[in-house]
N, C-alpha and C. Protein backbone atom coordinates (compact mmCIF):
# COMPACT_ATOMS: atom_id res chain seq x y z
N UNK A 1 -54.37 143.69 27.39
CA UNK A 1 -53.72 143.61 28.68
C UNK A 1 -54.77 143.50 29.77
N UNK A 2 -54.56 142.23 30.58
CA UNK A 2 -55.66 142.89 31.63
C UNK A 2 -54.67 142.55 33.06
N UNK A 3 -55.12 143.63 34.24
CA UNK A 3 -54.63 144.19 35.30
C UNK A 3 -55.48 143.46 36.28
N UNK A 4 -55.20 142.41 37.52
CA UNK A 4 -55.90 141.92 38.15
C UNK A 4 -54.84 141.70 39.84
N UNK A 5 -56.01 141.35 40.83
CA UNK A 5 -54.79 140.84 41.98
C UNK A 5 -54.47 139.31 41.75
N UNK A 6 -53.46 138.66 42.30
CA UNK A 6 -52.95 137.68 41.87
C UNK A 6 -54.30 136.97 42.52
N UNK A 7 -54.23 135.45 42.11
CA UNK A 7 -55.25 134.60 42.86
C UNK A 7 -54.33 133.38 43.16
N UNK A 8 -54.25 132.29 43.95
CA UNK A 8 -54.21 130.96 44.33
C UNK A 8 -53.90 130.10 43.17
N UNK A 9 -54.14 130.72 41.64
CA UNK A 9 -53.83 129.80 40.62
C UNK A 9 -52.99 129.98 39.90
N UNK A 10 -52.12 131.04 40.10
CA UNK A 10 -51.11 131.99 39.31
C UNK A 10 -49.72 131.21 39.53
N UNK A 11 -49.05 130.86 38.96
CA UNK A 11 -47.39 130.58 38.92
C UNK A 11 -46.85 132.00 39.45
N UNK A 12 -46.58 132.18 40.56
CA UNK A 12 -45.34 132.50 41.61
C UNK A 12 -44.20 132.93 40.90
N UNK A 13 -44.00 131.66 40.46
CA UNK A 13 -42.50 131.55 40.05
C UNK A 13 -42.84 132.90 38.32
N UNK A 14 -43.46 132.94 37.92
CA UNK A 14 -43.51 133.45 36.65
C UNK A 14 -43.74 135.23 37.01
N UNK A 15 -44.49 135.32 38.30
CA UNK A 15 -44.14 136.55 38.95
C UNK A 15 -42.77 136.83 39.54
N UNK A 16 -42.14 136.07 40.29
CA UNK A 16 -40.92 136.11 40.53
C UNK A 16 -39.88 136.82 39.62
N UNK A 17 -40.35 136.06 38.24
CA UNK A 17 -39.46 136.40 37.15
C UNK A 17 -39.77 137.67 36.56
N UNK A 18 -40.67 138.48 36.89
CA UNK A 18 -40.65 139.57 36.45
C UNK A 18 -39.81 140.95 37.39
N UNK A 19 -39.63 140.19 38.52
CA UNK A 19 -38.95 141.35 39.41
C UNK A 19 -37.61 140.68 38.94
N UNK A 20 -37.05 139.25 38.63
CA UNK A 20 -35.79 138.96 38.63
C UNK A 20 -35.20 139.70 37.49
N UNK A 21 -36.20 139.69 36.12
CA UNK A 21 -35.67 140.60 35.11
C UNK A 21 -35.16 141.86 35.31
N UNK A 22 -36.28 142.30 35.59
CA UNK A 22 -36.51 143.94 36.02
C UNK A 22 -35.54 144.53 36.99
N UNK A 23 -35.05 143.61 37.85
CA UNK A 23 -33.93 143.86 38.87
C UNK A 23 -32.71 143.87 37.79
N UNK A 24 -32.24 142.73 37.02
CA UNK A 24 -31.47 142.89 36.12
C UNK A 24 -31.16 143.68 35.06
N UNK A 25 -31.77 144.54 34.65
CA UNK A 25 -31.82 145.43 33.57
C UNK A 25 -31.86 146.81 34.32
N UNK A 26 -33.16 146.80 34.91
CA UNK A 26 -33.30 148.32 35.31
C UNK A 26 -32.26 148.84 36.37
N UNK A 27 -31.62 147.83 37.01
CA UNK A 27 -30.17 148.21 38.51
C UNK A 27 -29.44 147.76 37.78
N UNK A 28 -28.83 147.48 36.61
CA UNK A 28 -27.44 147.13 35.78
C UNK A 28 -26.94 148.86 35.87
N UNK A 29 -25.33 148.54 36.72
CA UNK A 29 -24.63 150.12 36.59
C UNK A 29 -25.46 150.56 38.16
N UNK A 30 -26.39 150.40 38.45
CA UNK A 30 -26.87 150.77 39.75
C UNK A 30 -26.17 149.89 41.19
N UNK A 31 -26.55 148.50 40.79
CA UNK A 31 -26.71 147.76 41.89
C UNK A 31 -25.43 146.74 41.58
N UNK A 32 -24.37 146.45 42.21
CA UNK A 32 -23.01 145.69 41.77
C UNK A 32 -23.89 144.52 40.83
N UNK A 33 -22.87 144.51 39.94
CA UNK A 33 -23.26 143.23 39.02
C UNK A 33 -23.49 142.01 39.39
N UNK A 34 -22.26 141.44 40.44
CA UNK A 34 -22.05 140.41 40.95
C UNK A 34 -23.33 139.98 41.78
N UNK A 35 -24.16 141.17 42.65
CA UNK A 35 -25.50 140.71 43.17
C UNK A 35 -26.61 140.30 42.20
N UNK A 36 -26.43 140.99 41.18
CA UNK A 36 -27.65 141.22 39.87
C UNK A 36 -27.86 139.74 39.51
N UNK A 37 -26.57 138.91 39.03
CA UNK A 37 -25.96 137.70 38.51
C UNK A 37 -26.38 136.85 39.41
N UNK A 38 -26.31 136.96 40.79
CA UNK A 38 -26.82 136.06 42.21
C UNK A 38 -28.17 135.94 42.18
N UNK A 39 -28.89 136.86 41.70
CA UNK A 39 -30.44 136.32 42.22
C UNK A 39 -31.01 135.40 42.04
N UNK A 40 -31.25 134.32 42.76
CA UNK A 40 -31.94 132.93 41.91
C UNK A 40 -32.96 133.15 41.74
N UNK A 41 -33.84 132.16 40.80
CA UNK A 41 -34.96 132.07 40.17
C UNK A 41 -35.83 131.74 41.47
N UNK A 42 -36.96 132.31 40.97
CA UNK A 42 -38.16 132.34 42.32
C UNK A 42 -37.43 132.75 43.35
N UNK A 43 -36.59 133.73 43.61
CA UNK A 43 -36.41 134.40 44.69
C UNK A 43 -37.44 135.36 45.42
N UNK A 44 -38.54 136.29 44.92
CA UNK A 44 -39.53 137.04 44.91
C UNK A 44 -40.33 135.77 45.88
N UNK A 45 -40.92 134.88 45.24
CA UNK A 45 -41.63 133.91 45.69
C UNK A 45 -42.14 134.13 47.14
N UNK A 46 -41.55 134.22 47.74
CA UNK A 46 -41.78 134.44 49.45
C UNK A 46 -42.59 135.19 49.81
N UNK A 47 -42.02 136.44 48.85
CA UNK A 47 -42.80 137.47 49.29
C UNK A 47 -44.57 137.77 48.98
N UNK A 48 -44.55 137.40 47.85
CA UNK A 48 -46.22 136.73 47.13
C UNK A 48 -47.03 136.97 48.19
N UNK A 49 -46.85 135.91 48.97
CA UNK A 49 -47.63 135.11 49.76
C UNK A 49 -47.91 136.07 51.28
N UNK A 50 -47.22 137.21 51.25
CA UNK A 50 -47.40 138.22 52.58
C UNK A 50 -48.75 139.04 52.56
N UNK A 51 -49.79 138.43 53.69
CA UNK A 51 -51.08 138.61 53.49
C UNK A 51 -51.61 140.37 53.84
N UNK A 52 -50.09 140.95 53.85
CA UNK A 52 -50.19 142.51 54.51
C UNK A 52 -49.99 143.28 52.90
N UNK A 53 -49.97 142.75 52.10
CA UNK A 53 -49.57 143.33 50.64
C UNK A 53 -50.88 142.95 49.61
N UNK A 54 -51.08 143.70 48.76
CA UNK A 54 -52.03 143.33 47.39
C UNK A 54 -51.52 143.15 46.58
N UNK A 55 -51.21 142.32 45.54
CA UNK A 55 -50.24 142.45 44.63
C UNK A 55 -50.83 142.20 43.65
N UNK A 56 -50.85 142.99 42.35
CA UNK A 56 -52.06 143.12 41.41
C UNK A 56 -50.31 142.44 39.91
N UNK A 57 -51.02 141.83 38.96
CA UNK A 57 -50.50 141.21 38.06
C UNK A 57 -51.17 141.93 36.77
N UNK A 58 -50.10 141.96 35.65
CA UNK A 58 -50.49 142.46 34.17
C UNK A 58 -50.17 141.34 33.92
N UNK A 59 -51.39 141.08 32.78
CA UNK A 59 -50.96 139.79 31.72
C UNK A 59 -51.25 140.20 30.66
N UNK A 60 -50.36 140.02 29.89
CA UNK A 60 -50.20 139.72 27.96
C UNK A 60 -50.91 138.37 27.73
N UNK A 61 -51.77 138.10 27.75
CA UNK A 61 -52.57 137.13 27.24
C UNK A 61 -52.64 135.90 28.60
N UNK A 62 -51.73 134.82 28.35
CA UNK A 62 -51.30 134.24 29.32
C UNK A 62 -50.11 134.04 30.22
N UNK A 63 -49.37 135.61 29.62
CA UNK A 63 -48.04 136.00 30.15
C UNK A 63 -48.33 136.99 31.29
N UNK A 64 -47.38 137.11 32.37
CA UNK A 64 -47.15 137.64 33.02
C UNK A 64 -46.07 138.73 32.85
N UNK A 65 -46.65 140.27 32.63
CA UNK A 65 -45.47 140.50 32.46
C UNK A 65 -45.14 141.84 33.18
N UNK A 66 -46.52 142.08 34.08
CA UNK A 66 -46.00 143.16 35.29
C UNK A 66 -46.73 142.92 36.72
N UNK A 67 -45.96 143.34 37.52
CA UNK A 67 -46.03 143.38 39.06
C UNK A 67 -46.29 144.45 40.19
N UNK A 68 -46.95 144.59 40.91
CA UNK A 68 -47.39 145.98 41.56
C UNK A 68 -47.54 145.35 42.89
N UNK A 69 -46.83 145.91 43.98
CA UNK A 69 -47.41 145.39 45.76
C UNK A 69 -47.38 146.34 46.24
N UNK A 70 -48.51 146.53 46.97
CA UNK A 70 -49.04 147.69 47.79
C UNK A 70 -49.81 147.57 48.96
N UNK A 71 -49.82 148.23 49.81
CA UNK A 71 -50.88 148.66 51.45
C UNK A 71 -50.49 149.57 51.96
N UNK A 72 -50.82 149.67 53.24
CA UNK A 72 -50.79 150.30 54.52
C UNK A 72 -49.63 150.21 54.53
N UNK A 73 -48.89 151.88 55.01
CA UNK A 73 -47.34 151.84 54.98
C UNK A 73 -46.96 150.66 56.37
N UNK A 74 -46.03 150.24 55.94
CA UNK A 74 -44.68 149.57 56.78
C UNK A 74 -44.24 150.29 57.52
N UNK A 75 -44.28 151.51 57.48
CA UNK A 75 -43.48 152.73 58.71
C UNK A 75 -44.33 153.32 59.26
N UNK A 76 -44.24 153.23 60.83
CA UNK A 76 -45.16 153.48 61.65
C UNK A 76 -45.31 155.44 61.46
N UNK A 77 -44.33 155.91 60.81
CA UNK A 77 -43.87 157.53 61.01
C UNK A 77 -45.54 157.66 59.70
N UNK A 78 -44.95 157.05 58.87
CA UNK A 78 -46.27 157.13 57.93
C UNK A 78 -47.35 156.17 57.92
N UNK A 79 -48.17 156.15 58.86
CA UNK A 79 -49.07 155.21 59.27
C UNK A 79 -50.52 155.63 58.86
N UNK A 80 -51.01 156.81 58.33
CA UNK A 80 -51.79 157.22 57.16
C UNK A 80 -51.86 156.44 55.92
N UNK A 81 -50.66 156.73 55.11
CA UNK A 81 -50.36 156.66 54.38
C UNK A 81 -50.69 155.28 53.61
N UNK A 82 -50.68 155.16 52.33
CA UNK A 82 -50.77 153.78 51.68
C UNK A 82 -49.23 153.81 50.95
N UNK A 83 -48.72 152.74 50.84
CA UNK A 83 -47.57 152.68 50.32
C UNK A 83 -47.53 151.79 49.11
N UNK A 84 -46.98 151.95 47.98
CA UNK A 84 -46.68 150.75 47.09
C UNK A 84 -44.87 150.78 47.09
N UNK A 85 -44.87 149.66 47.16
CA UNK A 85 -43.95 148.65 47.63
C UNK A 85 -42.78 148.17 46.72
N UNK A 86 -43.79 147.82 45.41
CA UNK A 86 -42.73 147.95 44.44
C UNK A 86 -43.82 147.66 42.90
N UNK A 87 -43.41 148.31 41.89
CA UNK A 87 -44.00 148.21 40.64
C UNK A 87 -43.10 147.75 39.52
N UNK A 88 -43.06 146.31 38.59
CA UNK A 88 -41.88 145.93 37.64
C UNK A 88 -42.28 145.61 36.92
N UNK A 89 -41.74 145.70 35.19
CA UNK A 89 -42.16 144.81 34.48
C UNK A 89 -41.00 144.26 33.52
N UNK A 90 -41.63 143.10 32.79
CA UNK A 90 -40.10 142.39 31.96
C UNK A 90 -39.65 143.58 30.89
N UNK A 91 -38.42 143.62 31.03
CA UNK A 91 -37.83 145.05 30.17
C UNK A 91 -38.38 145.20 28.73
N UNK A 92 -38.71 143.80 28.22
CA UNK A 92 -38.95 143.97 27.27
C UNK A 92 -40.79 145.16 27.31
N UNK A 93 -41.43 145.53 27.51
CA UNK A 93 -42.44 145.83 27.84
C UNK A 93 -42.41 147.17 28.37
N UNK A 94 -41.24 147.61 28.64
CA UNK A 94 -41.16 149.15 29.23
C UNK A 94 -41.39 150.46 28.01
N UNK A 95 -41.48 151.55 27.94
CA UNK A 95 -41.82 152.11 27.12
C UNK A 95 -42.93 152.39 26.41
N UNK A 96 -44.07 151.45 26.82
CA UNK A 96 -45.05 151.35 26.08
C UNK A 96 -46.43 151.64 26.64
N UNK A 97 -45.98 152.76 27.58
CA UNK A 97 -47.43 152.84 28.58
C UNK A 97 -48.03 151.98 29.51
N UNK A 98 -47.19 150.56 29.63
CA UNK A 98 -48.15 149.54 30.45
C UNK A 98 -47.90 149.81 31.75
N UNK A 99 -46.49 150.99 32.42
CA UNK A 99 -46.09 150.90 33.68
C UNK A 99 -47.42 152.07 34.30
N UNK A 100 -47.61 152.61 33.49
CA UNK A 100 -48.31 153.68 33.85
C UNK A 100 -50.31 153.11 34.22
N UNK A 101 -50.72 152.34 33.01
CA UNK A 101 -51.79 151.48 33.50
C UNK A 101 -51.44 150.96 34.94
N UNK A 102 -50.36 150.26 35.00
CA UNK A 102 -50.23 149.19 36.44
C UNK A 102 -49.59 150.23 37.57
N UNK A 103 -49.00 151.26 37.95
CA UNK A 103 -49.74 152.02 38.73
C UNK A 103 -50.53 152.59 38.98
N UNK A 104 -51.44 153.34 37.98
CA UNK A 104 -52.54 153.67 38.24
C UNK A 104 -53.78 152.65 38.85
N UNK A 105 -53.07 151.59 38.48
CA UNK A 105 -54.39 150.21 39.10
C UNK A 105 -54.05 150.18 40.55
N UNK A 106 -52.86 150.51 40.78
CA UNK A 106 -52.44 150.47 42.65
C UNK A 106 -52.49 151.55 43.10
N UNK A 107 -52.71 152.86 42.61
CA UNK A 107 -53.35 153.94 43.09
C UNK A 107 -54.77 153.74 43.93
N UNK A 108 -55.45 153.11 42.15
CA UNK A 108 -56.67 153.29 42.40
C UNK A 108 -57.01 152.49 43.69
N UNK A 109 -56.25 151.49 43.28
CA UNK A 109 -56.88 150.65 45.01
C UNK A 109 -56.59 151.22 46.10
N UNK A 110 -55.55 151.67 46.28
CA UNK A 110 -55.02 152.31 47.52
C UNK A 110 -55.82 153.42 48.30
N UNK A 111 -56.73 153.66 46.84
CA UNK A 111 -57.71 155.09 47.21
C UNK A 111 -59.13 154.36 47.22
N UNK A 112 -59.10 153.23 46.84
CA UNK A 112 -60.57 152.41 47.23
C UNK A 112 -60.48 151.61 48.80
N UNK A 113 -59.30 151.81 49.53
CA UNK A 113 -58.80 151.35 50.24
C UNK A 113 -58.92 152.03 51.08
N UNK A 114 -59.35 153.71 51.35
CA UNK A 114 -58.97 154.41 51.89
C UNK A 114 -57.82 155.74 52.41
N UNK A 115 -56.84 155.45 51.53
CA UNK A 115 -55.47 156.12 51.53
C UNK A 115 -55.39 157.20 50.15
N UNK A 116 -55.31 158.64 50.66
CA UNK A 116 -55.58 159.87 50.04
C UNK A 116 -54.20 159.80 49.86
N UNK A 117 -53.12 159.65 50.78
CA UNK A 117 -51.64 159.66 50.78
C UNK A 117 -51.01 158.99 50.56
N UNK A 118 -49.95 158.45 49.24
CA UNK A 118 -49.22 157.12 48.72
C UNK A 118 -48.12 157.70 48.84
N UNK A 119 -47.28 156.96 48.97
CA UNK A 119 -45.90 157.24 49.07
C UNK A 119 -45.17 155.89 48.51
N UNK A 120 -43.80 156.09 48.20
CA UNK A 120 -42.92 154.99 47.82
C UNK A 120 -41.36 155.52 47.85
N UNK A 121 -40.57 154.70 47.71
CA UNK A 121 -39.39 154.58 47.45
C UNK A 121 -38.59 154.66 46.27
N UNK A 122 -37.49 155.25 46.10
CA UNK A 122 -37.14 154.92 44.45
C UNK A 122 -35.62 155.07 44.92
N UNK A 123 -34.74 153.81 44.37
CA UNK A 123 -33.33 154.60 44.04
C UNK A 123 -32.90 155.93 44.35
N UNK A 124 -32.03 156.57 44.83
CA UNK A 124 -31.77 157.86 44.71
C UNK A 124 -30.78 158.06 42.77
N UNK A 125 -30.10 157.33 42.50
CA UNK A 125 -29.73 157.14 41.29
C UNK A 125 -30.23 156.63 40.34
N UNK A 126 -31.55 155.98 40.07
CA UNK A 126 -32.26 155.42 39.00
C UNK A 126 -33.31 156.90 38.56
N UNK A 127 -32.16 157.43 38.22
CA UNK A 127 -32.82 158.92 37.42
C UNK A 127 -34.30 158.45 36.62
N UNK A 128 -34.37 157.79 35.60
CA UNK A 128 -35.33 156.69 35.04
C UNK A 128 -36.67 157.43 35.53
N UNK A 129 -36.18 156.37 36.25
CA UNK A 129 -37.67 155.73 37.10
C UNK A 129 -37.97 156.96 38.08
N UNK A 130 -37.19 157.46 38.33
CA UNK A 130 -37.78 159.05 39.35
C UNK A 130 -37.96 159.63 38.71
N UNK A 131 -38.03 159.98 37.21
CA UNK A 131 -38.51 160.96 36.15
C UNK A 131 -39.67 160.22 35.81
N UNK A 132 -40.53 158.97 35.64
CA UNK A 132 -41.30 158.08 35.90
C UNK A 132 -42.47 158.96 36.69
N UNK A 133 -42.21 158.47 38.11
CA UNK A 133 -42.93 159.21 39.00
C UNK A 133 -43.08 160.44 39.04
N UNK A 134 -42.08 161.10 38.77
CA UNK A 134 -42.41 162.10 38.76
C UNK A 134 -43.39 163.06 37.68
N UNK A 135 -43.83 163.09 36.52
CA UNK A 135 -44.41 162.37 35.59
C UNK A 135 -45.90 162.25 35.49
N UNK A 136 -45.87 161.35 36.88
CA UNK A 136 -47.48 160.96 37.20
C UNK A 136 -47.73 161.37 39.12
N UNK A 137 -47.05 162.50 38.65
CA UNK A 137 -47.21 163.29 40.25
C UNK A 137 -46.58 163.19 41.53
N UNK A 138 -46.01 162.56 41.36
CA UNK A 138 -45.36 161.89 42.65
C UNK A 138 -44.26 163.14 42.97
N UNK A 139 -44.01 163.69 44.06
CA UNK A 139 -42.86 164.33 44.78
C UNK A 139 -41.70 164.24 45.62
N UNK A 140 -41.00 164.27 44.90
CA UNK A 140 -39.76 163.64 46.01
C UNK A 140 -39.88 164.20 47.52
N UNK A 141 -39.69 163.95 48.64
CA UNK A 141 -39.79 164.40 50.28
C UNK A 141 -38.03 164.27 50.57
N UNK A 142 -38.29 164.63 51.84
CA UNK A 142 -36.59 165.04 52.06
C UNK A 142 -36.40 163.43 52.86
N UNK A 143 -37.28 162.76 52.78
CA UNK A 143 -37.29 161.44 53.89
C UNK A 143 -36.20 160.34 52.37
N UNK A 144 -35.41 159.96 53.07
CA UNK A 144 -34.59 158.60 52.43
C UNK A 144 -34.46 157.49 53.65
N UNK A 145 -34.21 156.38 52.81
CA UNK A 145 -33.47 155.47 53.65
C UNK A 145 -32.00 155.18 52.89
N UNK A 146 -31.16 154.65 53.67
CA UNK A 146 -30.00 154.46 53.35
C UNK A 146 -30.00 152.97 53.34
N UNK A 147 -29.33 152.24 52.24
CA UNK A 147 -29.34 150.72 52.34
C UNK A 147 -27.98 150.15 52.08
N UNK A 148 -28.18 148.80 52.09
CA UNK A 148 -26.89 148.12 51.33
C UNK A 148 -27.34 147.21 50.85
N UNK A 149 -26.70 147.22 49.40
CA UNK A 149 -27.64 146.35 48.25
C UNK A 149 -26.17 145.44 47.68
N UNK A 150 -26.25 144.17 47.79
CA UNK A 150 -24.79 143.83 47.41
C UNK A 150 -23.60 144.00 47.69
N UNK A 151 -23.39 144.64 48.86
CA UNK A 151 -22.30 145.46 49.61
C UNK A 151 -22.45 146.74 49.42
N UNK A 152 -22.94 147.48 48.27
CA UNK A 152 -22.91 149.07 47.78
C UNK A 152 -23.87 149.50 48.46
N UNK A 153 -23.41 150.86 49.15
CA UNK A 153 -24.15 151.39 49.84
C UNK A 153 -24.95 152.28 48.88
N UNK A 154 -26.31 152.64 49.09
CA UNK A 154 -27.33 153.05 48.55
C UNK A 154 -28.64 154.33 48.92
N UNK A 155 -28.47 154.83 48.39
CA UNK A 155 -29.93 155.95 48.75
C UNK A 155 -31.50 155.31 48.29
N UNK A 156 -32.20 155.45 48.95
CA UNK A 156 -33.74 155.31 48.33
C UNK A 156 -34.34 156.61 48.90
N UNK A 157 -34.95 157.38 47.87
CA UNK A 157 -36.09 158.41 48.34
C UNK A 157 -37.38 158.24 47.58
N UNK A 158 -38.02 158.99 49.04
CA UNK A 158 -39.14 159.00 49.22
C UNK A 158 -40.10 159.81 48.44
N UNK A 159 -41.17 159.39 47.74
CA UNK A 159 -41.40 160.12 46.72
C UNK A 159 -43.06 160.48 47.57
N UNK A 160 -44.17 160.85 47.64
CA UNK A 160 -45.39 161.23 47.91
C UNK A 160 -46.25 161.60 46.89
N UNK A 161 -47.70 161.28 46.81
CA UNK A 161 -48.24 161.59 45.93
C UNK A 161 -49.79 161.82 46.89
N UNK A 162 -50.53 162.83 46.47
CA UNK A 162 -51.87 163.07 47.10
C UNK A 162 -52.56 163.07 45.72
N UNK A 163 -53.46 162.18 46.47
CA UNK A 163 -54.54 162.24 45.55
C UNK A 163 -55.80 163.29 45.72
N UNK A 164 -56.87 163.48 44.46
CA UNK A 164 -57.39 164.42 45.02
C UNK A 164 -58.79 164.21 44.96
């Protein structure tokens, strides 16, 4: 496996597809179906290219098969802070220790970066993945946002992690 930031030569679209999976499997029962089913291909795409994010790539040889975006929080309240943004990989691939390599690679930057304080977001219902973080230190905070994902209204909390 090797863990790198994307470069100028990478298919987009093949990153794309790892959040399109990962959205599909891991929010099935979370997130209405009918949105899950909507996402078109290279939808992610856009976001790639936002020069305020790092976005580090796992590859299986010449596969792509995990995703990590991270910086300087987005919320001015946490303006310390380093934030990662979002971490996915193709379902097939979960279970096997690779989620845990590919955050720790956006830690580490975040702390080569300067940022002692990471924070992120998680589902308030993707039990999962907040037993995940939690796991590898991360603390839930009383801070959420409230969303709407497909029409369904939604919790995300805020998880924190200090490094030391």
């Amino acid at each position: 496996m090797e863990i790198r930031l994307i470069n100028e030569q990478d298919d987009c679209f093949a990153i794309s597809n790892v959040y399109e999976e990962s959205w599909k499997s891991a929010y099935k029962g979370i997130i209405p179906q009918t949105y899950l089913d909507s996402i078109p291909k290279g939808h992610w795409v856009k976001f790639l290219n936002d020069s305020t994010w790092n976005t580090l790539i796992m590859l299986d040889g010449d596969t792509v098969i995990g995703t990590s975006s991270y910086g300087k929080s987005r919320f001015a309240d946490m303006n310390d802070y380093g934030e990662i943004i979002s971490i996915y990989l193709l379902p097939e691939y979960l279970g096997k220790g690779y989620g845990k390599q590919l955050l720790q690679a956006a830690i580490d930057d975040l702390i080569q970066m300067g940022y002692k304080d990471i924070f992120l977001y998680v589902l308030e219902t993707n039990a999962k993945t907040r037993y995940f973080y939690e796991q590898f230190g991360f603390k839930a905070s009383s801070v959420y946002l409230d969303d709407d994902i497909g029409g369904k209204r939604l919790r995300e909390i805020q998880y924190v992690y200090h490094a030391e």
